[in-house]
C-alpha atoms as a PDB file:
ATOM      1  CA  UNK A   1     -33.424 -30.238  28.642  1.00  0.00           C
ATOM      2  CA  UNK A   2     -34.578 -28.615  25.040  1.00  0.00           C
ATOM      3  CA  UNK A   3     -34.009 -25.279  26.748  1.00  0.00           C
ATOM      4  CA  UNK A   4     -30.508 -26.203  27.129  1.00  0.00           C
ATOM      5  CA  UNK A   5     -30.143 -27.851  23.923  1.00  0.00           C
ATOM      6  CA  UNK A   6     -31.571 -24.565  22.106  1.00  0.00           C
ATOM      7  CA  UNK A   7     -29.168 -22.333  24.067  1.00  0.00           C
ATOM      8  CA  UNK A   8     -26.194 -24.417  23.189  1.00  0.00           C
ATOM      9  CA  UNK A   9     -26.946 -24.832  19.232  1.00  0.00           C
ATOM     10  CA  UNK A  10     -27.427 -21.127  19.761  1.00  0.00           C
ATOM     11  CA  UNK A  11     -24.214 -20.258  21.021  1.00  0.00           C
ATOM     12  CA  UNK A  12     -22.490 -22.456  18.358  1.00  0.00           C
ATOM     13  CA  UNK A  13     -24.140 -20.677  15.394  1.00  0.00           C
ATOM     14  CA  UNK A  14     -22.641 -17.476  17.087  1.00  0.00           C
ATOM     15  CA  UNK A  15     -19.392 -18.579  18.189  1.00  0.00           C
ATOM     16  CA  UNK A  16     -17.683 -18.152  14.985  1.00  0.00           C
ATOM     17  CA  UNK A  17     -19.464 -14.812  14.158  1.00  0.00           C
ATOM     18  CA  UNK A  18     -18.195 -13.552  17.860  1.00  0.00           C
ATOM     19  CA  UNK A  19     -14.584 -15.145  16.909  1.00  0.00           C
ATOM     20  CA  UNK A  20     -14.246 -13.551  13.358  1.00  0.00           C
ATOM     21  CA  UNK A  21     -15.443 -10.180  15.196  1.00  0.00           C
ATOM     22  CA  UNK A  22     -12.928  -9.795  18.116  1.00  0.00           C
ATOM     23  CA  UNK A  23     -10.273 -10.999  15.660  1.00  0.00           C
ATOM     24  CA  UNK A  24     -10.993  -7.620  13.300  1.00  0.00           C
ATOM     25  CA  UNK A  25     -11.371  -5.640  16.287  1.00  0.00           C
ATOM     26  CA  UNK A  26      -7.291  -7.197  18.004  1.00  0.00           C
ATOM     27  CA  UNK A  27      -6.471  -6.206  14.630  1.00  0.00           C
ATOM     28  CA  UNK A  28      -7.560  -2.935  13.855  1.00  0.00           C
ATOM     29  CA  UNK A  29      -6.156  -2.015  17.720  1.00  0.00           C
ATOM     30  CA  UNK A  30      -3.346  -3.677  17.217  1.00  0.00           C
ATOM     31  CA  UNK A  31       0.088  -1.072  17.081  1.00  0.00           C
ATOM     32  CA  UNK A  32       1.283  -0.947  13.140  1.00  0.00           C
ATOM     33  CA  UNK A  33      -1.603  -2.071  12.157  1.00  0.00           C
ATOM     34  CA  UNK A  34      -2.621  -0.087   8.841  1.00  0.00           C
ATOM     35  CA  UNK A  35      -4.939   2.478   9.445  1.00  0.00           C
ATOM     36  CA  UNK A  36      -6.309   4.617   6.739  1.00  0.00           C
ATOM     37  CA  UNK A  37      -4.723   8.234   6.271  1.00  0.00           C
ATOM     38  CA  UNK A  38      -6.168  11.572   3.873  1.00  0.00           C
ATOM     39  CA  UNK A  39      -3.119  11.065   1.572  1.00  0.00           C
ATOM     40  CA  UNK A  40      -3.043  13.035  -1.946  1.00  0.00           C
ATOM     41  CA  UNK A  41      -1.655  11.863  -5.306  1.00  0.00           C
ATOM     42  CA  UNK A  42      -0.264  14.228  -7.867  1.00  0.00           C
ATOM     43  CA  UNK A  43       0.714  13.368 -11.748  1.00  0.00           C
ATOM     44  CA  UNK A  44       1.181  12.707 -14.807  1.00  0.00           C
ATOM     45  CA  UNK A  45       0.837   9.849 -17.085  1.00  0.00           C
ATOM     46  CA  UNK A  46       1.703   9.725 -20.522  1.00  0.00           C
ATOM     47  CA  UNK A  47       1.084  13.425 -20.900  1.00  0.00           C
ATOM     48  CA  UNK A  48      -2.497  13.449 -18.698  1.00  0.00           C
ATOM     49  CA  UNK A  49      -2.837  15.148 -15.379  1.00  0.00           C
ATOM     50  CA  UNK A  50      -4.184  13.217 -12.324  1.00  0.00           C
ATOM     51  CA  UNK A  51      -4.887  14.439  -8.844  1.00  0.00           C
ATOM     52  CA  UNK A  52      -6.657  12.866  -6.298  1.00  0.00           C
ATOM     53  CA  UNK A  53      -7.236  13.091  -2.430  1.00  0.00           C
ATOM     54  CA  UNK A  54      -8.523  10.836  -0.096  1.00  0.00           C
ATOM     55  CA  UNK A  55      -8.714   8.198   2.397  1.00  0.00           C
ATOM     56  CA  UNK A  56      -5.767   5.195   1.804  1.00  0.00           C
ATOM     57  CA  UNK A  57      -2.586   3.996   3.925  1.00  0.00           C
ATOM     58  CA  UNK A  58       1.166   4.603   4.080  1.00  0.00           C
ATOM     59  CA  UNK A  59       3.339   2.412   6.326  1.00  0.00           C
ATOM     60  CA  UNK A  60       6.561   2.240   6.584  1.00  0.00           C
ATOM     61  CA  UNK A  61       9.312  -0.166   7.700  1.00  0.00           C
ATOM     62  CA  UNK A  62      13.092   1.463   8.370  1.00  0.00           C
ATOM     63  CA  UNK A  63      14.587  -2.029   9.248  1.00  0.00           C
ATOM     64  CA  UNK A  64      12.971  -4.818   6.920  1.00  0.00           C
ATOM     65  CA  UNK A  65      14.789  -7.560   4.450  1.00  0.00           C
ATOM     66  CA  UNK A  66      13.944  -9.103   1.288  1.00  0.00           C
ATOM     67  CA  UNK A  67      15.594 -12.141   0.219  1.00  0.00           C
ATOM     68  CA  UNK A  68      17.905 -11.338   3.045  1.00  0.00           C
ATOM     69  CA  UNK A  69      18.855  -8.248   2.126  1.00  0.00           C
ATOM     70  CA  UNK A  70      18.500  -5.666   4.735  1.00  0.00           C
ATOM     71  CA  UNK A  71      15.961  -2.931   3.484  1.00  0.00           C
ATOM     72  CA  UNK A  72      13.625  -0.066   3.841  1.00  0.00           C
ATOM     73  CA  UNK A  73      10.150  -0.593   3.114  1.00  0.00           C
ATOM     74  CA  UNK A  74       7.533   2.017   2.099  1.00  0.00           C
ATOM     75  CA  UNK A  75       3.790   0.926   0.942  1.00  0.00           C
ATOM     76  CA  UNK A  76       0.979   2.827   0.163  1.00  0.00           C
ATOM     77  CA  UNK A  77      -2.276   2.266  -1.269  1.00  0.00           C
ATOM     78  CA  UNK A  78      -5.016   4.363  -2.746  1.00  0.00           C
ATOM     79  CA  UNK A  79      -8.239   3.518  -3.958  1.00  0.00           C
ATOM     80  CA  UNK A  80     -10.395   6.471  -5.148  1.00  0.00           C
ATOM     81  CA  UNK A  81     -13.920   6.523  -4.911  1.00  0.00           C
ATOM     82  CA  UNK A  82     -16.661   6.781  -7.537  1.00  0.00           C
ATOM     83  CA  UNK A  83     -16.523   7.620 -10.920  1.00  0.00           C
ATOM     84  CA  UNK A  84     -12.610   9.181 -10.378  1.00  0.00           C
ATOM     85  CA  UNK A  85      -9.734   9.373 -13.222  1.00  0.00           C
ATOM     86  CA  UNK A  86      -7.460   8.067 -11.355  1.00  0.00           C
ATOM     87  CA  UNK A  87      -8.984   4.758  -9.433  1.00  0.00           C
ATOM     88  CA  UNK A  88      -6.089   2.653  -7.568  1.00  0.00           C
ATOM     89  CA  UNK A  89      -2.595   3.464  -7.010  1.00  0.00           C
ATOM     90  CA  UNK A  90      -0.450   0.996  -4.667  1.00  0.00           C
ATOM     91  CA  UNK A  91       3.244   1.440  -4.518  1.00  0.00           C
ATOM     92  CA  UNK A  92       5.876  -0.465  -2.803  1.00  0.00           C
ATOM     93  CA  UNK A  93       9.208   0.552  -2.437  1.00  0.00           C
ATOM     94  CA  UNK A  94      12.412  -1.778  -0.923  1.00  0.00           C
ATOM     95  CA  UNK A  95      15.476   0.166  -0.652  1.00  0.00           C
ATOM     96  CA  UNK A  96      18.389  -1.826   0.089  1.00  0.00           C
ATOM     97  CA  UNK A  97      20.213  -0.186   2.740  1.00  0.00           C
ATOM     98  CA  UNK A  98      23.436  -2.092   0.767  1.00  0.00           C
ATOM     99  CA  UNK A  99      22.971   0.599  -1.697  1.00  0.00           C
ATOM    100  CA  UNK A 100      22.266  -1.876  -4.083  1.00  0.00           C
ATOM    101  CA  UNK A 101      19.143  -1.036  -7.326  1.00  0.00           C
ATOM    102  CA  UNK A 102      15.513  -0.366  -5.153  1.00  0.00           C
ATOM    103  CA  UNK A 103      13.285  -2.603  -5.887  1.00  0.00           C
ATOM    104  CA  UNK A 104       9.971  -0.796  -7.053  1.00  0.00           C
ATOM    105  CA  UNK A 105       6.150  -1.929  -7.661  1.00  0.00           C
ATOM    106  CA  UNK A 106       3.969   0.897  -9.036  1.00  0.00           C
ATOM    107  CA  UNK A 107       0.587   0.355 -10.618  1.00  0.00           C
ATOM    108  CA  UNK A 108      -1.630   3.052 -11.209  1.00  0.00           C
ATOM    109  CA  UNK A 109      -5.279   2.656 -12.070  1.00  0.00           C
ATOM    110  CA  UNK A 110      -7.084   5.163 -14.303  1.00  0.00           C
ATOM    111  CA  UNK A 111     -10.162   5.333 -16.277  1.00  0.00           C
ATOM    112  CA  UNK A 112      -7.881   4.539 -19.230  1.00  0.00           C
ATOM    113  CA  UNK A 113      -6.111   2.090 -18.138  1.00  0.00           C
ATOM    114  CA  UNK A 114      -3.088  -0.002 -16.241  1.00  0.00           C
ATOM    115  CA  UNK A 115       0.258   1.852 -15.550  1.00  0.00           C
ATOM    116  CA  UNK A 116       2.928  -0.088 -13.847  1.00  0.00           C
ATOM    117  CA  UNK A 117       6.153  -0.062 -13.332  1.00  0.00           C
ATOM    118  CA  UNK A 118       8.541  -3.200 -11.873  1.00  0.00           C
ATOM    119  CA  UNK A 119      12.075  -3.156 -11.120  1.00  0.00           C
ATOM    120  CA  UNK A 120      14.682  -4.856  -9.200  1.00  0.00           C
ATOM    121  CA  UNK A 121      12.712  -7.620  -8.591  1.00  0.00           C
ATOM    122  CA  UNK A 122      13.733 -11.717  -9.350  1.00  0.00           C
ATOM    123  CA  UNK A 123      10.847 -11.478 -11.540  1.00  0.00           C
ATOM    124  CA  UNK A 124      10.450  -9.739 -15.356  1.00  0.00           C
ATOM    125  CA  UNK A 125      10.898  -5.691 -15.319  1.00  0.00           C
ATOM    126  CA  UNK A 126       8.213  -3.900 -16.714  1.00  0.00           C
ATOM    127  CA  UNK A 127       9.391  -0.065 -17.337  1.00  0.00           C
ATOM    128  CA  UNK A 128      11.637   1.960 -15.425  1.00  0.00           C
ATOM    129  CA  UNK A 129      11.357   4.374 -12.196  1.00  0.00           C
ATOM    130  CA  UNK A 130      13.206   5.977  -9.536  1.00  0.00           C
ATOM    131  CA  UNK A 131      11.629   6.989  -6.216  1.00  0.00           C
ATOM    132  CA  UNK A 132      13.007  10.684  -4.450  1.00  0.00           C
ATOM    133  CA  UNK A 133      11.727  10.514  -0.527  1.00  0.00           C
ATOM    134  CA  UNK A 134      11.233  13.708   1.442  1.00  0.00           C
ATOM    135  CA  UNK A 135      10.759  12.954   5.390  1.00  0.00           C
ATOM    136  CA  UNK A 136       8.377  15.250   6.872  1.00  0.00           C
ATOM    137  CA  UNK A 137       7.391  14.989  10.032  1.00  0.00           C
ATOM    138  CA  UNK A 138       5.761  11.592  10.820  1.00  0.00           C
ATOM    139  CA  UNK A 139       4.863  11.439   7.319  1.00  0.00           C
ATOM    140  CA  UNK A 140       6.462  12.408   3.955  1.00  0.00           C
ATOM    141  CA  UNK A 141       6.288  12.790   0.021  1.00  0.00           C
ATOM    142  CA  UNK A 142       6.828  10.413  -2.132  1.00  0.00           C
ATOM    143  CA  UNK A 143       8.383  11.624  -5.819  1.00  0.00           C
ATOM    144  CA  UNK A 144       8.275   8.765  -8.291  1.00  0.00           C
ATOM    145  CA  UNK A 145       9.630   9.290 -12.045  1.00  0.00           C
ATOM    146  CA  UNK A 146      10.201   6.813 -14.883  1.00  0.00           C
ATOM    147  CA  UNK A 147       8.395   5.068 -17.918  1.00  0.00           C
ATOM    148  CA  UNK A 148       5.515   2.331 -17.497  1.00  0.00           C
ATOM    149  CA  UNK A 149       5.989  -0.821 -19.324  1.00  0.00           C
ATOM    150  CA  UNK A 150       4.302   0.396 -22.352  1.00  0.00           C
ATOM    151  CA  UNK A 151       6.981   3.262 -22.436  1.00  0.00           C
ATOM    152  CA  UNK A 152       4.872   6.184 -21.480  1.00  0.00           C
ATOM    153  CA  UNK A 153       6.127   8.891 -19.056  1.00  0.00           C
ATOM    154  CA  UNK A 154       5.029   8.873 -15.281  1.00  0.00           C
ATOM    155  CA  UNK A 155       5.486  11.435 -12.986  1.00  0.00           C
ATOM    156  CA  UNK A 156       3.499  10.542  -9.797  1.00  0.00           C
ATOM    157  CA  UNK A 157       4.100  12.540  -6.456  1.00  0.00           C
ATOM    158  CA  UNK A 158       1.817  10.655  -2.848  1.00  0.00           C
ATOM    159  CA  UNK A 159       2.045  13.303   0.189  1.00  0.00           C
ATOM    160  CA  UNK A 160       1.333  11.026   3.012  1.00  0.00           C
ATOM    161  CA  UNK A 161       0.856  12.790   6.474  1.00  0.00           C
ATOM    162  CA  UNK A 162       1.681  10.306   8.409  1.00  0.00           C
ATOM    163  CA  UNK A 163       3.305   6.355   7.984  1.00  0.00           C
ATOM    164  CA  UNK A 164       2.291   3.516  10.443  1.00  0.00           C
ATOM    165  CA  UNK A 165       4.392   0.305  11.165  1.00  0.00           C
ATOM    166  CA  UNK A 166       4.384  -2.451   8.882  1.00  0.00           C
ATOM    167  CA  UNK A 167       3.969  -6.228  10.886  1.00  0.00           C
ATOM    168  CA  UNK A 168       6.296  -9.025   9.951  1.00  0.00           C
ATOM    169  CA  UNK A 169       4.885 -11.157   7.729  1.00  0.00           C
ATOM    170  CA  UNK A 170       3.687 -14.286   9.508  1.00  0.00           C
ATOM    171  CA  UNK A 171       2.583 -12.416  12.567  1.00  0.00           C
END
């Protein structure tokens, strides 16, 4: 009777540990689900040069809506490793296929600081950008121009080899 007792305490300590486990491993198999691509960023920010290569994702969503708008959606994100200039950049990009203003999110990490740029959105602009996308491929470049919120200049160019499928939010 203990025996049992032991194995069955047992098996609840480990349950949840199992659980969590085949719940990463349904996602990470999952189709769209993010997986990491060798991406490279490109730029310059307020008259410094940045480059930077390495491992990060880039999805993309051709038939997506915000606020019930229908849109494109591109996201990437970047986090460099080490003692790097340039540290984190994440980007997302909602382009209206209305042809109404794209809505843009850039912030860009670097040893000196917080770069971003906001537009289109319900919430308070910071800067200005525009976005220039080149298919190529399964993957493509990203071009993005404009002025942070502290008004200095950003030229920022992602080459992303390939994009994967962004899920619906909510599953």
């Amino acid at each position: 009777m203990m025996f049992t007792r032991t194995i069955a305490a047992l098996a609840l300590t480990l349950l949840p540990c199992f659980t969590a486990e085949v719940a990463a491993q349904r996602r990470a198999q999952r189709p769209g689900a993010a997986a990491g691509v060798a991406l490279s960023i490109s730029g310059e920010i307020g008259g410094r040069k940045y480059q930077a290569s390495g491992n990060g994702t880039c999805r993309h969503a051709p038939d997506a809506s915000i606020n019930g708008v229908s849109a494109s959606l591109w996201m990437v994100q970047y986090g460099g490793s080490g003692d790097t200039p340039l540290k984190q950049v994440n980007l997302t990009l909602w382009r209206p296929k209305d042809g109404a203003s794209d809505q843009l999110s850039l912030n860009v990490e670097t040893k000196s600081g917080l770069h971003r740029i906001e537009t289109g959105g319900s919430g308070e602009n910071q800067g200005e950008g525009a976005v220039v996308i080149l298919p190529n491929g399964p993957g493509g470049r990203l071009e993005i121009s404009g002025k942070d919120g502290e008004n200095k200049p950003i030229k920022i160019t992602i080459d992303c080899p390939a994009f994967t499928g962004i899920e619906a939010e909510g599953g």
